[in-house]
N, C-alpha and C. Protein backbone atom coordinates (compact mmCIF):
# COMPACT_ATOMS: atom_id res chain seq x y z
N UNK A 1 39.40 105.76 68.84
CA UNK A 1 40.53 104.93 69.20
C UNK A 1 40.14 104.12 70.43
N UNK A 2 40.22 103.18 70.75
CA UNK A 2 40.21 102.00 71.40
C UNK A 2 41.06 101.79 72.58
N UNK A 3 40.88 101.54 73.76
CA UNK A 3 42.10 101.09 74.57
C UNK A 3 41.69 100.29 75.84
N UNK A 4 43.08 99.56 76.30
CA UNK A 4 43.08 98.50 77.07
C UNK A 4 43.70 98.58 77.99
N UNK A 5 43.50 98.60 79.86
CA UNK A 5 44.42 98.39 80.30
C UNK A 5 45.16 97.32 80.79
N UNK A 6 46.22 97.03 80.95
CA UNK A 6 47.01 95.82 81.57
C UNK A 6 46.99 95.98 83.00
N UNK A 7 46.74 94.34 83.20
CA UNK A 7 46.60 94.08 84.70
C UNK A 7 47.58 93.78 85.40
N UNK A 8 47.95 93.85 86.27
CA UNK A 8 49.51 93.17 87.22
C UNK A 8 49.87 91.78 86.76
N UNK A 9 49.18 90.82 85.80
CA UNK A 9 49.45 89.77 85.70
C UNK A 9 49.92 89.89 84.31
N UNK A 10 50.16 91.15 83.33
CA UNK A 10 50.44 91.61 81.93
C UNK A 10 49.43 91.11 81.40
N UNK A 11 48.00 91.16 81.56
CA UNK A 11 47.36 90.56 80.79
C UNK A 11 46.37 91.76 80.48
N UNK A 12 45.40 91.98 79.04
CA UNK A 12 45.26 92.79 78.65
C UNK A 12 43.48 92.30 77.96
N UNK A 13 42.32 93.28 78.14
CA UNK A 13 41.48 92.55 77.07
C UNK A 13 41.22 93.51 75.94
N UNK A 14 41.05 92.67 74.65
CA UNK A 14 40.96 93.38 73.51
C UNK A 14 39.81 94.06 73.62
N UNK A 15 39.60 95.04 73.33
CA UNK A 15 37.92 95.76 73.19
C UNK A 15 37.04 94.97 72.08
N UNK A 16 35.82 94.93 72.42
CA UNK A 16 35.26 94.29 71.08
C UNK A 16 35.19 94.69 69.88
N UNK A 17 34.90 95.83 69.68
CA UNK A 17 35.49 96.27 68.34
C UNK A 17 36.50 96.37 67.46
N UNK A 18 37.47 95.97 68.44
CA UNK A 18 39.04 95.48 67.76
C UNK A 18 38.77 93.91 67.49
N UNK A 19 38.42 93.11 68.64
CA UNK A 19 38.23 92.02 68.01
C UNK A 19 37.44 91.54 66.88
N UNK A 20 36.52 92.28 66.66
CA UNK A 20 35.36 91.81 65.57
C UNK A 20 35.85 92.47 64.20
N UNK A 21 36.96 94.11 64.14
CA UNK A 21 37.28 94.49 63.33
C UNK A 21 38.59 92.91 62.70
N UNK A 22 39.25 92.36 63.82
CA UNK A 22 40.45 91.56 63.56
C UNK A 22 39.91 90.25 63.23
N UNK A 23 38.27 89.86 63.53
CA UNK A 23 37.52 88.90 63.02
C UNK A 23 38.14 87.86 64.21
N UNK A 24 38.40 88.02 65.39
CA UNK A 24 38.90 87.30 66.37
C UNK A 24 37.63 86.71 67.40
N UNK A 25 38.13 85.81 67.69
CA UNK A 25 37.27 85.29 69.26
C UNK A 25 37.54 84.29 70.20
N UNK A 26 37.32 84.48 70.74
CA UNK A 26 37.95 83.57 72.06
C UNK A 26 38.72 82.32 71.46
N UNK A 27 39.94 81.99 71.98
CA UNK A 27 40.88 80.67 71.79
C UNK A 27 41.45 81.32 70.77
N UNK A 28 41.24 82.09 69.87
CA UNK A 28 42.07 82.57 68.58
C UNK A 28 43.28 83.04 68.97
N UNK A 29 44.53 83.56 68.34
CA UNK A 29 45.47 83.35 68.83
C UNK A 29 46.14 85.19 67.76
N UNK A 30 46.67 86.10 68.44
CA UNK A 30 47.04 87.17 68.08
C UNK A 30 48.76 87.14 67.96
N UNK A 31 49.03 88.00 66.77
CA UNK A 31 50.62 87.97 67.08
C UNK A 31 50.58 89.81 66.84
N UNK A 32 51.89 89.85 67.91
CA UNK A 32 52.19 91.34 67.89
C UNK A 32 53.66 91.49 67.08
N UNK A 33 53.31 92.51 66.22
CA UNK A 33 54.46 92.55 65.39
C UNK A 33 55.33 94.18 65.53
N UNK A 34 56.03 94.23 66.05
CA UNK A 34 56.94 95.22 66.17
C UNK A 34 57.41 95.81 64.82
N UNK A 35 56.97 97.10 64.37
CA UNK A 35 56.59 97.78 63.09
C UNK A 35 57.99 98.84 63.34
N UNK A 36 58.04 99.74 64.22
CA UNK A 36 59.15 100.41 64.93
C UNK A 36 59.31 100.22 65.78
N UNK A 37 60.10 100.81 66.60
CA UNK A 37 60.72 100.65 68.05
C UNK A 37 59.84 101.62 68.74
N UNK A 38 59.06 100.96 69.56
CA UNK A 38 57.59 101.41 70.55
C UNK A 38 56.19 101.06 69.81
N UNK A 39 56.45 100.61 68.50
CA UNK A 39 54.61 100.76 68.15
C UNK A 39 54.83 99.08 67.06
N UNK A 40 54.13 99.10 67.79
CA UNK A 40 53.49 97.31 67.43
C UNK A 40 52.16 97.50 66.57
N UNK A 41 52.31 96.56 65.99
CA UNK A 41 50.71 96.04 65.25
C UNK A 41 50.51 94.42 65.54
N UNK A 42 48.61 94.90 66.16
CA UNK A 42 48.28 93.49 66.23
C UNK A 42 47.62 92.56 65.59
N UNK A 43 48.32 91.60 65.16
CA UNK A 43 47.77 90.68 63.73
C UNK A 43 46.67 89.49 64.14
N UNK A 44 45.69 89.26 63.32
CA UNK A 44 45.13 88.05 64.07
C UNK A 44 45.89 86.58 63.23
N UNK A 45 46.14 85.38 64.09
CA UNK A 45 46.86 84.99 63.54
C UNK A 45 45.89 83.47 64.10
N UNK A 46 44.67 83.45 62.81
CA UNK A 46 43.89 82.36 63.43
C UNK A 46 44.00 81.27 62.50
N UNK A 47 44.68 81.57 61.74
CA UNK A 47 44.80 80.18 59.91
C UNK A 47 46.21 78.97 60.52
N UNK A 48 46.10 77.81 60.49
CA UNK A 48 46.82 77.07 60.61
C UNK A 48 47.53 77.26 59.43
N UNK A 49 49.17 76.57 59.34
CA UNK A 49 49.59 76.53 58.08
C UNK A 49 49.04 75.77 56.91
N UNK A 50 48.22 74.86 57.56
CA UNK A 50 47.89 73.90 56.78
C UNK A 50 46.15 74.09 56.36
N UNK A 51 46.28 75.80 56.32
CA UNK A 51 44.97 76.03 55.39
C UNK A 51 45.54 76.53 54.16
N UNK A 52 46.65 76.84 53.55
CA UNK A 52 47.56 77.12 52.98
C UNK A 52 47.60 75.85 52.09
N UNK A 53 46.82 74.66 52.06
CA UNK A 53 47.12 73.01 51.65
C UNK A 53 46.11 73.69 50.05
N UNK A 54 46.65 73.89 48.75
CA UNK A 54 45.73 73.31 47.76
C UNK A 54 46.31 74.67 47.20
N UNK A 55 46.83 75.83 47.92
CA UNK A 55 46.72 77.08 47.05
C UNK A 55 47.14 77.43 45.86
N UNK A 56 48.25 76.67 45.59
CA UNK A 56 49.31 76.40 44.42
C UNK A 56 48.82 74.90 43.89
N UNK A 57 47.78 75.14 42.46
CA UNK A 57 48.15 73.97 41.76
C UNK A 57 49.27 73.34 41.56
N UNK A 58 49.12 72.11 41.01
CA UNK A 58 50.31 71.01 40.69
C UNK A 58 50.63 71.39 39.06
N UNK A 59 51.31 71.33 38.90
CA UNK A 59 51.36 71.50 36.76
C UNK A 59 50.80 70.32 36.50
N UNK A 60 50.31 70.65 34.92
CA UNK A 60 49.72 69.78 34.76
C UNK A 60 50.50 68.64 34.21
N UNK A 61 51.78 68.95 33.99
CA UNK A 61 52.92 67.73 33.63
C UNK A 61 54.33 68.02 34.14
N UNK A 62 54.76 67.61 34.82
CA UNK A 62 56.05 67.52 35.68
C UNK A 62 57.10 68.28 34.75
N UNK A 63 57.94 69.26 35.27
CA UNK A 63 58.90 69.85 34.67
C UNK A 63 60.30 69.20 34.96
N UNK A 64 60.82 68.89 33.74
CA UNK A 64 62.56 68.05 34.08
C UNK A 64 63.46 69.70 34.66
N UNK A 65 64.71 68.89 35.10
CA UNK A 65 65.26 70.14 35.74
C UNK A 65 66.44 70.18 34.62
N UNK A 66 66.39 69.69 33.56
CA UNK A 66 66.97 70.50 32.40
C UNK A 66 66.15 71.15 31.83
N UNK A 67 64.74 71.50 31.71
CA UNK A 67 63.58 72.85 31.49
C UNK A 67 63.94 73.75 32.24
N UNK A 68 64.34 73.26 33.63
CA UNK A 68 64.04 74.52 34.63
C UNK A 68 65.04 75.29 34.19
N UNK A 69 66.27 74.46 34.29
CA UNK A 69 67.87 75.09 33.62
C UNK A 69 68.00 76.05 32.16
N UNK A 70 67.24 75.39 31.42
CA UNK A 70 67.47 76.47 30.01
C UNK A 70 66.11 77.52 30.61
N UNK A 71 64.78 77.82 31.77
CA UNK A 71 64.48 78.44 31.81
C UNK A 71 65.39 79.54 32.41
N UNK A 72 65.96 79.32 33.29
CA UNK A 72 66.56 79.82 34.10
C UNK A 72 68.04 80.90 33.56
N UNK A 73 68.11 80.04 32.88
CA UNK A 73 69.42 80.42 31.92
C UNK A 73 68.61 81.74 30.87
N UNK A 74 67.70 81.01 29.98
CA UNK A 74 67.06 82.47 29.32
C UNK A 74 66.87 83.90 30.32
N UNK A 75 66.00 83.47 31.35
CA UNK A 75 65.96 84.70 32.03
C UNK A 75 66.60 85.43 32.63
N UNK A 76 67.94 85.06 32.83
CA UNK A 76 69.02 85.36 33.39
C UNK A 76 69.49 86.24 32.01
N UNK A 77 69.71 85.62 30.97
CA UNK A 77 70.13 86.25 30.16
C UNK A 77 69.24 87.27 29.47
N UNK A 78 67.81 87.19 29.89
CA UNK A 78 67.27 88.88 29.27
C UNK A 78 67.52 89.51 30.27
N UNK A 79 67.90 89.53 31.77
CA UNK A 79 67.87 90.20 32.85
C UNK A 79 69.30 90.92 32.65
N UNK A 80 70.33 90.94 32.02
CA UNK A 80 71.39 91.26 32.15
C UNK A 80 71.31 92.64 30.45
């Protein structure tokens, strides 16, 4: 287990093995996520949103929103 202490200024350094396990490095940017009340997990949070650009193809022919409607409608109606 790994640990860090905080300085009077709340500032903290990651050990390197946390960073290299979190694939982090300098300028990268961490978010702490509050899991329960006292214990956090720290995420590396180095992807812009806009690497996220391409992940979802386009169809290959535009769907009318009377398709979407009788889809929507079928599945509704096996869901019941």
């Amino acid at each position: 287990m790994s640990t860090a202490t905080i300085t009077s200024k709340g500032q903290i350094t990651i050990p390197a093995t946390v960073r290299a396990a979190l694939g982090v490095e300098a300028g990268d940017r961490v978010e702490f996520v509050q899991v329960e009340p006292g214990h956090f997990e720290l995420v590396a949070a180095t992807q812009p949103v806009t690497a996220l650009k391409g992940l979802v193809r386009k169809p290959a022919s535009p769907v009318t929103i009377a398709a979407m409607n009788e889809a929507i409608a079928t599945q509704g109606a096996k869901a019941r």
